[in-house]
Protein backbone atom coordinates (compact mmCIF):
# COMPACT_ATOMS: atom_id res chain seq x y z
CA UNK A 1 15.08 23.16 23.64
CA UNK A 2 11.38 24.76 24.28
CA UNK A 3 8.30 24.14 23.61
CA UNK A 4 6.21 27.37 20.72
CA UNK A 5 2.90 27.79 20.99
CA UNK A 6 1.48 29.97 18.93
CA UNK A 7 -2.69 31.45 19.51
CA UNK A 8 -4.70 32.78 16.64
CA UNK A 9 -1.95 34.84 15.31
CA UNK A 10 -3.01 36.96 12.16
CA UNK A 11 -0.76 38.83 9.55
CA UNK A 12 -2.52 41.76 8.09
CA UNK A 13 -0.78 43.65 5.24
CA UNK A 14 -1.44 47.15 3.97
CA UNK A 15 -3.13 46.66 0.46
CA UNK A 16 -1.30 49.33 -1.59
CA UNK A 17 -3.19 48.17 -5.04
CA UNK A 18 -5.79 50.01 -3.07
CA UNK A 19 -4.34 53.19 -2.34
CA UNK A 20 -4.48 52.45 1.58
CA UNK A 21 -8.22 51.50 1.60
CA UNK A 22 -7.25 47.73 2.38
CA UNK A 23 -5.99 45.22 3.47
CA UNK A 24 -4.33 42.04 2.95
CA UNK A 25 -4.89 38.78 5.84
CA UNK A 26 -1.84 36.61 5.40
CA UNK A 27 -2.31 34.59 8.00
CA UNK A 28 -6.00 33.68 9.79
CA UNK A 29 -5.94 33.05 13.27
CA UNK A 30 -3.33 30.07 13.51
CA UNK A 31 -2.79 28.13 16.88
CA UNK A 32 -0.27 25.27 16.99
CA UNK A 33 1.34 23.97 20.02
CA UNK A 34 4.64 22.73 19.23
CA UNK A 35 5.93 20.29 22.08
CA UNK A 36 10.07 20.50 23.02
CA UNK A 37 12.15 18.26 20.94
CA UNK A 38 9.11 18.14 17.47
CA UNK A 39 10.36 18.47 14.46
CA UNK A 40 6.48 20.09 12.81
CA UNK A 41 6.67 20.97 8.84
CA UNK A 42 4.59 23.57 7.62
CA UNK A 43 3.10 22.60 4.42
CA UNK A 44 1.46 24.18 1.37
CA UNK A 45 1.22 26.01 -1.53
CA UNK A 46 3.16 29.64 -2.96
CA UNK A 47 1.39 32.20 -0.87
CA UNK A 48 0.05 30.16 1.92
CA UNK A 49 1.14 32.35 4.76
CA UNK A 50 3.33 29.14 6.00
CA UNK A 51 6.90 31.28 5.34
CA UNK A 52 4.85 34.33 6.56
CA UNK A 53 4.11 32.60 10.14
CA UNK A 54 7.88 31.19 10.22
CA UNK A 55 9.30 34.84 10.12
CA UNK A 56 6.61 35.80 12.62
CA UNK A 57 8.12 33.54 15.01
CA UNK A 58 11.39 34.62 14.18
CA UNK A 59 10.41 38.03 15.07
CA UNK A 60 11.37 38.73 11.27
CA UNK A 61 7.74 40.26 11.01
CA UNK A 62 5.43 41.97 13.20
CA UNK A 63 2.24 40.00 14.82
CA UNK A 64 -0.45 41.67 13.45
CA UNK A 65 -2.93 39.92 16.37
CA UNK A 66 -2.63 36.60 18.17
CA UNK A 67 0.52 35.56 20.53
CA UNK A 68 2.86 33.88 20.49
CA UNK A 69 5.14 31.70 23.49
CA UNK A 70 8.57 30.23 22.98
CA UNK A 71 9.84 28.28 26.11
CA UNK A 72 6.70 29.76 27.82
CA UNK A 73 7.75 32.98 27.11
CA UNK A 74 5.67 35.29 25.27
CA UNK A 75 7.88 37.47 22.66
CA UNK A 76 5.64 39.59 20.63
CA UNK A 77 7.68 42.20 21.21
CA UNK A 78 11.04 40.64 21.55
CA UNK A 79 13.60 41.64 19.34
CA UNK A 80 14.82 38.79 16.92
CA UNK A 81 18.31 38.33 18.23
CA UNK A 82 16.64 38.16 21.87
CA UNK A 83 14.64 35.23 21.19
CA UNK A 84 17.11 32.48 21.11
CA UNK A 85 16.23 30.76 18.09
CA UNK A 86 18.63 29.99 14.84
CA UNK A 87 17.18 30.46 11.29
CA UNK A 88 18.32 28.26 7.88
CA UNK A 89 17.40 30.61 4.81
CA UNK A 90 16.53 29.22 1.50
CA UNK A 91 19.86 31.13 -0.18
CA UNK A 92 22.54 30.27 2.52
CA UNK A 93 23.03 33.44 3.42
CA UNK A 94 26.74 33.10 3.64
CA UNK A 95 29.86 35.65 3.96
CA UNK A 96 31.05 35.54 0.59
CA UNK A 97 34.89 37.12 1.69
CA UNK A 98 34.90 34.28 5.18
CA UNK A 99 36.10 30.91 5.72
CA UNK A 100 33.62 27.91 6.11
CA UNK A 101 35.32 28.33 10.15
CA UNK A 102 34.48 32.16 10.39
CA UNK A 103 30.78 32.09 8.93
CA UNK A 104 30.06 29.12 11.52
CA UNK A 105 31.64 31.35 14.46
CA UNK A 106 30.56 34.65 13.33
CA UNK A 107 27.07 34.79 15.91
CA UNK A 108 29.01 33.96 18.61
CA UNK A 109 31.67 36.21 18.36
CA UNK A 110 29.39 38.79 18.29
CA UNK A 111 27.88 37.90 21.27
CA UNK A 112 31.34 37.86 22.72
CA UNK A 113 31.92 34.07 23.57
CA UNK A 114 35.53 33.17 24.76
CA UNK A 115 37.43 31.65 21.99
CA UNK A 116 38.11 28.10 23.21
CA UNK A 117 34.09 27.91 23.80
CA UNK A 118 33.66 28.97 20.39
CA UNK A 119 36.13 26.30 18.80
CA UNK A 120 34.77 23.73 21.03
CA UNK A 121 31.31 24.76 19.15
CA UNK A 122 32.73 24.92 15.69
CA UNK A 123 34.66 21.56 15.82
CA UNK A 124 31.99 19.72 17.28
CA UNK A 125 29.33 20.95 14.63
CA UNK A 126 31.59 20.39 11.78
CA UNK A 127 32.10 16.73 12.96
CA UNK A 128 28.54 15.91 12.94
CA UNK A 129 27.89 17.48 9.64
CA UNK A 130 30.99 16.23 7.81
CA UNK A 131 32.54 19.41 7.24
CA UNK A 132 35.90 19.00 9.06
CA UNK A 133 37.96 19.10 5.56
CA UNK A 134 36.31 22.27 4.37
CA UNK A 135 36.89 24.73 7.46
CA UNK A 136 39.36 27.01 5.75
CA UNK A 137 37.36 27.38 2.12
CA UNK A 138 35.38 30.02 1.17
CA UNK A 139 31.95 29.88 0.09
CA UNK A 140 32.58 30.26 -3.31
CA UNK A 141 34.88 26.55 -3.41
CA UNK A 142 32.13 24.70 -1.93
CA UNK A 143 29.05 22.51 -4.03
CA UNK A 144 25.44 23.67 -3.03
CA UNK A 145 24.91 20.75 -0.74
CA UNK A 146 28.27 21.80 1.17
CA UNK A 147 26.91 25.10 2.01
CA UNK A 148 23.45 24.55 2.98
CA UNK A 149 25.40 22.15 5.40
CA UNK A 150 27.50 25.47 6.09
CA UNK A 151 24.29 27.43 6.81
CA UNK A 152 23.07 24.76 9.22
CA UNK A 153 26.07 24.80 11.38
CA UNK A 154 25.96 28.31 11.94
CA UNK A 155 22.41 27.55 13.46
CA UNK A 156 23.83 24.25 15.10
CA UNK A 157 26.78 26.68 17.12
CA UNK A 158 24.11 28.50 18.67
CA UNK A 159 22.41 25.77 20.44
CA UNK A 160 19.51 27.67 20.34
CA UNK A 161 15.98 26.64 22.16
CA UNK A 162 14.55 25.98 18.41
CA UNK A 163 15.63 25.76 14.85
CA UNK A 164 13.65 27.76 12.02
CA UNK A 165 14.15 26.39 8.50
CA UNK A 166 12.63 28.34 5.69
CA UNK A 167 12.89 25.90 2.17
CA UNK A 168 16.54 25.12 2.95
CA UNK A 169 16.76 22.61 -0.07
CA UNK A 170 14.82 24.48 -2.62
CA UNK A 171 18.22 25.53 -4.47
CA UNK A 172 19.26 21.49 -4.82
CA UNK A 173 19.06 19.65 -7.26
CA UNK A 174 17.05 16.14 -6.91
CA UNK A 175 19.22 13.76 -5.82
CA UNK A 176 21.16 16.27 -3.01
CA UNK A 177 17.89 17.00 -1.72
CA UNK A 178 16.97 13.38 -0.89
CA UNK A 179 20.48 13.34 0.67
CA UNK A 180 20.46 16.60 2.17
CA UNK A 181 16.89 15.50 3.81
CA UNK A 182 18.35 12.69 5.46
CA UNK A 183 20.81 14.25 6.78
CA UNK A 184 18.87 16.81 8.37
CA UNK A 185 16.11 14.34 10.00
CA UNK A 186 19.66 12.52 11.36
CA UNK A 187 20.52 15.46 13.01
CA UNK A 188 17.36 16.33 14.52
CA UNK A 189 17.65 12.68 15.88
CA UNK A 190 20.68 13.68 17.46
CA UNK A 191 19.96 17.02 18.81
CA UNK A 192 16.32 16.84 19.75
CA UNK A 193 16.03 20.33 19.30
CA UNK A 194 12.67 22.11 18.59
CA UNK A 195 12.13 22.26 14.79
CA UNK A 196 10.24 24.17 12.45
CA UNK A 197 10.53 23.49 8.74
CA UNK A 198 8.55 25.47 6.05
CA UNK A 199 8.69 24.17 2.47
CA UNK A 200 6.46 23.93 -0.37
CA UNK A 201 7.11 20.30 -1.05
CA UNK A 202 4.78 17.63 0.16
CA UNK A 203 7.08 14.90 -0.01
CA UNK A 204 9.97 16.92 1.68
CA UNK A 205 7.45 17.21 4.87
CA UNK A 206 6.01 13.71 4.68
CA UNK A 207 9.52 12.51 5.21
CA UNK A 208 10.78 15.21 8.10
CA UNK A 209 8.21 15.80 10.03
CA UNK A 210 7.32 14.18 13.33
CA UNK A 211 3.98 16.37 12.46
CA UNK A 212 2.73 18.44 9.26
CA UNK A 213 0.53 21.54 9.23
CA UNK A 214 -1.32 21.91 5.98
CA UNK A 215 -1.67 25.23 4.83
CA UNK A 216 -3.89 27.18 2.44
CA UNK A 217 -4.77 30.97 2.52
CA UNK A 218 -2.98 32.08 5.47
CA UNK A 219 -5.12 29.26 7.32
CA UNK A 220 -4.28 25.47 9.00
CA UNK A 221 -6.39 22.98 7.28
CA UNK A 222 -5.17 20.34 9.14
CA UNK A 223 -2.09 19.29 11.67
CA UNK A 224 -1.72 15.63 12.37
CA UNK A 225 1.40 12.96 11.48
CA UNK A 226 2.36 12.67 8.02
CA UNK A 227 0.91 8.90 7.68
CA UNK A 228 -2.33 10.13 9.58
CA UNK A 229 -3.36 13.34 7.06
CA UNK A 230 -2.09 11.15 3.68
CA UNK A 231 -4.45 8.46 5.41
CA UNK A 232 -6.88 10.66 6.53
CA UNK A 233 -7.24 14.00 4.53
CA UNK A 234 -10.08 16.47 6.46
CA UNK A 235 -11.10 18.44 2.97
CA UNK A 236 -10.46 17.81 -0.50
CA UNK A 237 -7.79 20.01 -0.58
CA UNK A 238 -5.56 18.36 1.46
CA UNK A 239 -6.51 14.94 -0.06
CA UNK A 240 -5.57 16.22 -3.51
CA UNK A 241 -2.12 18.25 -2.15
CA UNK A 242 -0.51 14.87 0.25
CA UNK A 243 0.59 12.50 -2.01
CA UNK A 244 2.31 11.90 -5.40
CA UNK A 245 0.92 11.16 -7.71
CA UNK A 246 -2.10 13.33 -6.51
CA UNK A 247 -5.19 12.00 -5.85
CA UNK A 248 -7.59 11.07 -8.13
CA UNK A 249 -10.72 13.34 -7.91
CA UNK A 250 -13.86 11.86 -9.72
CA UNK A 251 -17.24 13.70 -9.38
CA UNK A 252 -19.75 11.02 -8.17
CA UNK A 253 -23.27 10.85 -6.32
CA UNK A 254 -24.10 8.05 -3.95
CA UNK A 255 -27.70 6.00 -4.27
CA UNK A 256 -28.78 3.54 -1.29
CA UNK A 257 -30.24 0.33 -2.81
CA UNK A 258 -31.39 -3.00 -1.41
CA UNK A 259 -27.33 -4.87 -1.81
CA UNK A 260 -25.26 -2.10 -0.46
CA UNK A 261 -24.00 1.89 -1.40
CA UNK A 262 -22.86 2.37 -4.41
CA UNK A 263 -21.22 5.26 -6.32
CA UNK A 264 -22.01 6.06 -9.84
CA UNK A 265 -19.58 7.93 -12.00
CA UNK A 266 -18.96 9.46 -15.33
CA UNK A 267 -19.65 7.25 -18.02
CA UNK A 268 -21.93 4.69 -16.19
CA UNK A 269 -19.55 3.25 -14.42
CA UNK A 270 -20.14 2.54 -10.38
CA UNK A 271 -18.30 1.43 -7.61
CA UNK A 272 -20.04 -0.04 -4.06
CA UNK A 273 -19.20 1.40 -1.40
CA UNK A 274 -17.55 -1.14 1.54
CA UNK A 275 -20.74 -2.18 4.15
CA UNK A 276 -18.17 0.09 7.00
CA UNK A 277 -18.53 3.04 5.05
CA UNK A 278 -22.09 2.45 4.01
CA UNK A 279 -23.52 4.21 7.41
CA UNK A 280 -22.30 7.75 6.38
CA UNK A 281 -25.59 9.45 6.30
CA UNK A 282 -28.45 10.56 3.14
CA UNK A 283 -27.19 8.58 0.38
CA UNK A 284 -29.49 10.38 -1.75
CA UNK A 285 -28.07 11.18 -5.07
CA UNK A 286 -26.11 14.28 -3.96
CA UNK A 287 -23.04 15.37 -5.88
CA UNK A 288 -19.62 14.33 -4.24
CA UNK A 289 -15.87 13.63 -5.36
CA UNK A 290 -14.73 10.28 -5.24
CA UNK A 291 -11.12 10.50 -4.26
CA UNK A 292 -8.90 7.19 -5.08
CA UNK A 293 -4.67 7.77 -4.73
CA UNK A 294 -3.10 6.29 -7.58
CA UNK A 295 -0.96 3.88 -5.24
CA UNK A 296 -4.55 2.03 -4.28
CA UNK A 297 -5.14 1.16 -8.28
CA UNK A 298 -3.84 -2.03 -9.24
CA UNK A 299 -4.13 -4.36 -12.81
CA UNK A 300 -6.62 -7.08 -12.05
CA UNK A 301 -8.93 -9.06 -13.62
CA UNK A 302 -13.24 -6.93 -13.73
CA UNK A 303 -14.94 -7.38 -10.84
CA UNK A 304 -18.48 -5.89 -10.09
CA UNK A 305 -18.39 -2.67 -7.82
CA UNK A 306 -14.88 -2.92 -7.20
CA UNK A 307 -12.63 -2.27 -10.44
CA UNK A 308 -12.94 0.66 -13.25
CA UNK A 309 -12.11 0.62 -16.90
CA UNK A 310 -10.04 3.15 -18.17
CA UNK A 311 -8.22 3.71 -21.64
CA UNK A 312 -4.91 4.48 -21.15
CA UNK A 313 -3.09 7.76 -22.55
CA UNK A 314 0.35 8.14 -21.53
CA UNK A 315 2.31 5.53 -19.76
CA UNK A 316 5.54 6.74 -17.39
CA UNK A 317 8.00 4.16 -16.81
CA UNK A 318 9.76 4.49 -13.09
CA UNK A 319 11.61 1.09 -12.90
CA UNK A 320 9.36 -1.44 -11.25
CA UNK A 321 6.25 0.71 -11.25
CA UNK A 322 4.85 2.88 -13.74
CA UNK A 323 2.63 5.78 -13.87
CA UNK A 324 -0.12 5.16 -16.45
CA UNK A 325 -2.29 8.17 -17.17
CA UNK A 326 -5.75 7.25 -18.28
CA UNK A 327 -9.42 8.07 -18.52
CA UNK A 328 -12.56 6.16 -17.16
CA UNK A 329 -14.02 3.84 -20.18
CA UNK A 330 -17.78 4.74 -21.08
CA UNK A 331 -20.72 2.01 -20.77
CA UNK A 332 -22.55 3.38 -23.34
CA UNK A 333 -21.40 2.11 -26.93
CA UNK A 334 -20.78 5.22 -29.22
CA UNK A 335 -22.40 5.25 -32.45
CA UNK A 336 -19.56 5.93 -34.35
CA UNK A 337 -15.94 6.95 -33.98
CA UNK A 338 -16.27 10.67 -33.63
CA UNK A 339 -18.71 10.28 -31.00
CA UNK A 340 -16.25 7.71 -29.33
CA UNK A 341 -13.99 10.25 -29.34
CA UNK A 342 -16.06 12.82 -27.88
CA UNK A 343 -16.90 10.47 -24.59
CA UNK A 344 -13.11 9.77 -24.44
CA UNK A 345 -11.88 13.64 -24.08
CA UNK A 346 -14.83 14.38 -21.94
CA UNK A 347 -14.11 11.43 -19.21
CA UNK A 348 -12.90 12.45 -16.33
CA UNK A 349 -9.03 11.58 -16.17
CA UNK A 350 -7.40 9.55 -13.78
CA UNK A 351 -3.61 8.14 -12.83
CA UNK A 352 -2.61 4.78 -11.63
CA UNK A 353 0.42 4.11 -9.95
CA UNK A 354 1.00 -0.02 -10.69
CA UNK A 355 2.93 -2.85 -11.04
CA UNK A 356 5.64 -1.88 -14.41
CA UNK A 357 5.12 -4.71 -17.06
CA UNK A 358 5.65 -4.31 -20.89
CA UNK A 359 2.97 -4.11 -23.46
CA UNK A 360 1.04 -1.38 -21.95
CA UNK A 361 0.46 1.39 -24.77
CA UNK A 362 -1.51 4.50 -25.32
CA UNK A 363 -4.37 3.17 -26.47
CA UNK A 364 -5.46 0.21 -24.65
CA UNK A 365 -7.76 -0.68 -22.87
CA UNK A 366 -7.31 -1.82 -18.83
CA UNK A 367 -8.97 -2.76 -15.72
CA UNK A 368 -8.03 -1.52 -12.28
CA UNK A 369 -9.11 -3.02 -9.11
CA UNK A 370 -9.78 -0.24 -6.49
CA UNK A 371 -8.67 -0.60 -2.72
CA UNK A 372 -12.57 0.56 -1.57
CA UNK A 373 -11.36 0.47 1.85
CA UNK A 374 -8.97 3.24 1.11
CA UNK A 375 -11.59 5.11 -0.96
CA UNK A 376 -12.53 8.74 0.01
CA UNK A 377 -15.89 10.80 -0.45
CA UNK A 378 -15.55 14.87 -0.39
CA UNK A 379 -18.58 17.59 -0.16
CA UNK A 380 -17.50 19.33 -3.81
CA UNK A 381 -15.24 22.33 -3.32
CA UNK A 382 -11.60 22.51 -2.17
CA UNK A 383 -13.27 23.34 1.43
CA UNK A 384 -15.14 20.40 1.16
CA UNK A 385 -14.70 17.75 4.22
CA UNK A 386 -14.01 14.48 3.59
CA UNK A 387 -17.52 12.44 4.38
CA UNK A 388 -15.67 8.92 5.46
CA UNK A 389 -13.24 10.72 7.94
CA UNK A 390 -15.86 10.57 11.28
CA UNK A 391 -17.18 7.10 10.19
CA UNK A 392 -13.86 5.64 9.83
CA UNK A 393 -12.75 7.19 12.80
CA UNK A 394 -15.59 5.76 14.99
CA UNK A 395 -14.16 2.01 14.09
């Protein structure tokens, strides 16, 4: 096991669309100190830079700038196979024409390990990832899930100082992936090895990581546990890409008056602000988003400041909750039913994740009580920080 550490380390990539004359940053100056034993998920969407700095640390790809330490050694210019790390790729990456047995012991006889050492290392790995049964198929006999499993106890014979996994469960299908998942966080329980997981799937890192680094144009946006960024999102970015359902975003300006803070939104609806969160400072009309997750909506009966009416659109049953997909209700009575129809398309949207109960139909009309002490308040822009984060953090 070892602690990484990586400092400002930059990917810059020749941009040929420009005949030479540019370049492409793929990654902008990211530090990260990994401690022995983590298990850290990088996070984000296609072109992020997040498989970009994996391979980097793999020695897969050159270090443009920046440095970076495994075990407290620096190996920018370490060859790949010198580093003492094991790799999970997205496709397996399997001998097609070797036993399950062979493709686990394949590194190490390269690397010339005695035989019984070898077995020892294969047996034991195949135990803890159920594959004892299996040893003598080939690839081509097993399900998905068996060789992803396959592909991880190649890594596992190693016992390398860190594990790299680059979207291991991409190729599952749903249900094996939620399986799959578990078994990998079991193992890392097991093995407290150093672990670095790159995947594209918020939900995937929520559930692995011991901490997730949010990533957008070759940059970290933010690095904290999973429950403290879903909590606590730093931009409106990362508020909108942590969850699922994402979160609501509802442009909004903020007006101090005599009872309290309150937000006014699209529509003429407004919402007060909690007295806690009152003290973020000039409450003077500016534009903001109003972030609210879907999972802090709820059915209830109006209440002043504190619940919205929405019409709903589209209602998604999911057993004993339901998605329903709405749009904020207008205070101003239309003059006729084109015009009502016009204020309905041009509300903003919005998604609540409640309590399932029949009788709820395109069409209708419902109120939902908002959580204001989950409420967040973003400068507009993806960049834009979240307003509440400091004050909240102060309590």
């Amino acid at each position: 096991m070892a602690q990484v550490t990586l400092s400002n380390v930059r990917k810059t990539y020749p941009d040929a669309g420009r005949a030479g004359r540019g370049s492409v940053e793929a990654v902008k100056g990211v530090s990260l100190d990994i401690a022995d034993g983590e298990f850290v998920v990088l996070v984000g969407p296609s072109g992020c830079g997040k498989s970009t700095t994996l391979r980097m640390i793999a020695g897969l790809e050159e270090i443009t700038r920046g440095e970076i330490r495994i075990a407290g050694r620096v190996v920018n210019g370490v060859h790949p196979k010198d580093r003492d790390i094991a790799m999970v790729f997205q496709n397996y990456a399997l001998y097609p024409h070797m036993s399950v047995r062979q493709n686990m012991a394949f590194g190490l006889r390269l690397r010339r390990y005695p035989k019984q050492e070898i077995n020892r290392r294969v047996a034991e790995a195949a135990r803890m990832l159920r594959l004892e049964d299996l040893l003598d198929r080939k690839p081509r006999a097993l399900s998905g899930g068996q060789r992803q499993r396959v592909a991880v106890g190649r890594a596992i014979v190693r016992e390398p100082k860190a594990f790299l996994f680059d979207e291991p469960l991409s190729n599952l299908d749903a249900r094996l992936r939620t399986t799959t998942r578990a078994e990998l966080k079991a193992l890392h329980q097991r093995l407290k090895t150093t672990t670095i997981y790159v995947t594209h799937d918020q939900e995937e890192a929520m559930t692995l990581g011991d901490r997730i680094v949010v990533m957008r144009d070759g940059e970290a946006l933010q690095v904290g546990r999973p429950l403290d960024v879903y909590d606590a999102p730093a931009t409106r970015f990362v508020g909108g890409f942590i969850g699922t359902p994402p979160m609501n975003m509802i442009p909004t300006h903020m007006t101090a008056e005599p009872d309290g803070v309150w937000l006014s939104l699209p529509g003429g609806q407004r919402l007060r602000l909690n007295d806690a969160d009152a003290a973020i400072s000039r409450p003077d009309g500016r534009a903001l988003d109003l972030g609210l997750r879907p999972q802090f909506l709820s059915e209830a009966a109006a209440e002043p400041g504190r619940s919205l009416a929405v019409h709903v659109e589209v209602v998604e049953p999911l057993g004993d909750q339901m998605d329903v997909f709405a749009r904020l209700a207008s205070e101003s009575a239309p003059q006729d039913a084109a015009s009502a129809s016009t204020l309905a398309s041009a509300s903003p949207a919005i998604v609540a994740r409640i309590r399932a109960r029949p009788g709820i139909a395109p069409g209708d009309r419902l109120t939902l009580a908002v959580e204001m002490g989950r409420v967040h308040l973003f400068e507009p822009g993806d960049t834009g920080a979240n307003l509440l984060l400091a004050n909240r953090a102060a309590r």
